[in-house]
C-alpha atoms as a PDB file:
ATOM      1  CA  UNK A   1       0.203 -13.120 -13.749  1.00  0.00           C
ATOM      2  CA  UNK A   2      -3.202 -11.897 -15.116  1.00  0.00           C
ATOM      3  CA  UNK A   3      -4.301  -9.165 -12.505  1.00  0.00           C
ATOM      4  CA  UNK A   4      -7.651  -8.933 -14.081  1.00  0.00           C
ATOM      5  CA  UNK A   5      -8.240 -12.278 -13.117  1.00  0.00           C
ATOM      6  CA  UNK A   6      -7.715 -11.567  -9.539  1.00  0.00           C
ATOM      7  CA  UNK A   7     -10.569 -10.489  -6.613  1.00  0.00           C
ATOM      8  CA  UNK A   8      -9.469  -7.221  -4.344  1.00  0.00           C
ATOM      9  CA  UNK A   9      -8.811  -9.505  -1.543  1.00  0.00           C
ATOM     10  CA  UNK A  10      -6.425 -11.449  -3.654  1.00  0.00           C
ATOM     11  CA  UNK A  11      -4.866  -7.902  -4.944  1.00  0.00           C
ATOM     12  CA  UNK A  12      -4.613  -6.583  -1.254  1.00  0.00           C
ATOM     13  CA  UNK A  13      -2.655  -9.859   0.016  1.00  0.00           C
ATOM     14  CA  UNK A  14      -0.102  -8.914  -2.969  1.00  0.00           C
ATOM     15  CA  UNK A  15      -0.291  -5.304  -2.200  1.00  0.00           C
ATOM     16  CA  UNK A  16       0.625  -6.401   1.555  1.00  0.00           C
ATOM     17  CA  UNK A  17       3.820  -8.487   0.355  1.00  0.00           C
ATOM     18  CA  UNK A  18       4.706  -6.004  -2.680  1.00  0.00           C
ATOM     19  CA  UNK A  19       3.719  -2.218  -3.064  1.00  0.00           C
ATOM     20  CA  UNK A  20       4.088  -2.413  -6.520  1.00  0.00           C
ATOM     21  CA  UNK A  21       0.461  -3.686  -7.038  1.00  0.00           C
ATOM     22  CA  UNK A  22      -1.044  -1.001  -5.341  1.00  0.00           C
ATOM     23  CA  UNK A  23      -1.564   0.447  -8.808  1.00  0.00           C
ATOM     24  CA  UNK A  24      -3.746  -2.207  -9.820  1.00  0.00           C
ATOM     25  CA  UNK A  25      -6.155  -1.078  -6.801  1.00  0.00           C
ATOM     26  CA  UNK A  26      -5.676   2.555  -8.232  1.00  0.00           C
ATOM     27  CA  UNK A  27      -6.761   1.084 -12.171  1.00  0.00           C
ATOM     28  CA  UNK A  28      -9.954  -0.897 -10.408  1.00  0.00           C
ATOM     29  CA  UNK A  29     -11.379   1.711  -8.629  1.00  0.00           C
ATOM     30  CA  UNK A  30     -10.220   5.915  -9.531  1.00  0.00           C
ATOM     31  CA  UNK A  31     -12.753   5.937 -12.299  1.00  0.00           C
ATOM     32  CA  UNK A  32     -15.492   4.511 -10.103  1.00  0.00           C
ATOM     33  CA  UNK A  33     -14.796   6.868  -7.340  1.00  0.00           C
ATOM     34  CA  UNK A  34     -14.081   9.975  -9.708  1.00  0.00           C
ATOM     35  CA  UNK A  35     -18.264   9.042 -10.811  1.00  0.00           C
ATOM     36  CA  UNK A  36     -19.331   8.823  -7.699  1.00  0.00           C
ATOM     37  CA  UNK A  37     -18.175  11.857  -6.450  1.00  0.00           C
ATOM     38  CA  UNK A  38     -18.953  14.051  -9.249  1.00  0.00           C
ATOM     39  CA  UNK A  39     -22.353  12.564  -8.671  1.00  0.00           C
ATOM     40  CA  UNK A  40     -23.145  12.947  -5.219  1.00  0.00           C
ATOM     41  CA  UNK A  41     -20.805  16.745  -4.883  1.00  0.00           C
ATOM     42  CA  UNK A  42     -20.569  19.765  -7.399  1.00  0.00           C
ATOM     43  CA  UNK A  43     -16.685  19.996  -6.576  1.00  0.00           C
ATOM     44  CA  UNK A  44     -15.090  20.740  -9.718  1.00  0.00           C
ATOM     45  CA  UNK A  45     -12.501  17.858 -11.521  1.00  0.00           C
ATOM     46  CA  UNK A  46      -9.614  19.121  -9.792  1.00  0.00           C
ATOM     47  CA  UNK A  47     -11.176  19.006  -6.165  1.00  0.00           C
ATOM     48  CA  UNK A  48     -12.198  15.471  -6.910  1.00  0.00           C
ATOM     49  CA  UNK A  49      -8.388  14.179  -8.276  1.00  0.00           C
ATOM     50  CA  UNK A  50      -7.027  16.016  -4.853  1.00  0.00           C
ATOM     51  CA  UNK A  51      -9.638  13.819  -3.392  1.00  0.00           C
ATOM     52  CA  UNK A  52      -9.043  10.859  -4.943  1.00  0.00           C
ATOM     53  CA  UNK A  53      -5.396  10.979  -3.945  1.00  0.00           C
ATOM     54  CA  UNK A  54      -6.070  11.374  -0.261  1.00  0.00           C
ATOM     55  CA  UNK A  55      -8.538   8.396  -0.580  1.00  0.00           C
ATOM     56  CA  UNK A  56      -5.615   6.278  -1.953  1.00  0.00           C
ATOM     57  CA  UNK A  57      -3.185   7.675   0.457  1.00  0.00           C
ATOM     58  CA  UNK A  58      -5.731   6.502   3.084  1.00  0.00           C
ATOM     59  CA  UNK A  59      -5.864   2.462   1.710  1.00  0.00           C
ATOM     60  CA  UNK A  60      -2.180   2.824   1.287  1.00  0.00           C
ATOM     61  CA  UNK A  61      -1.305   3.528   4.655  1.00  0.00           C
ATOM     62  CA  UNK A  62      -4.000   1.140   6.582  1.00  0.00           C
ATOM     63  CA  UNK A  63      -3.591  -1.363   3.806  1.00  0.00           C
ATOM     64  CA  UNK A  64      -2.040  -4.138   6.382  1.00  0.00           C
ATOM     65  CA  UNK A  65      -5.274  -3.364   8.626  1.00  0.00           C
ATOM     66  CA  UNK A  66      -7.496  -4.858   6.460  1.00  0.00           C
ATOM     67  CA  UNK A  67      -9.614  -7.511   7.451  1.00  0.00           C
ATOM     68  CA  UNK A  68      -9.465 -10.719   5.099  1.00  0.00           C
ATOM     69  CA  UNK A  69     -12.835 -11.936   5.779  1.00  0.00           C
ATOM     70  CA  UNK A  70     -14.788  -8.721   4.400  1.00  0.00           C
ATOM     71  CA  UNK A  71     -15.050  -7.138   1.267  1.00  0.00           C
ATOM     72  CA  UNK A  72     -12.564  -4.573   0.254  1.00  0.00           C
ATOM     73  CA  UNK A  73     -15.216  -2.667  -2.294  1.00  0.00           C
ATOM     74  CA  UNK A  74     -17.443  -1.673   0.501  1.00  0.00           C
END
């Protein structure tokens, strides 16, 4: 199964039913975030990849909350 191909929706149903693919969520978006952040803050590298592991801690643990008819991204 091509993951790529896949929309975050899609990915979350299969995180939902297998934890395994939470890394794919990880590989879409940590580099994103890690930009954003060092945009918007002057916390150093580190602060941000503390950060950045509380964020995905947070969408791990409310992962079955999510809401199928918006958009996981925002």
């Amino acid at each position: 199964m091509d993951l790529k191909k896949l929309s975050d929706e899609e990915i979350i149903f299969l995180v939902q039913k297998n934890s395994e693919f939470f890394g794919e969520i990880i590989d879409r978006y940590e580099k994103k975030l890690d930009r954003y952040l060092a945009r918007i803050s002057s916390i150093s590298k580190e602060e941000r990849e503390d950060l950045l592991q509380d964020i995905f801690l947070a969408v791990y643990e409310n992962i079955f909350s999510f809401e199928k008819d918006e958009k996981f991204s925002s």
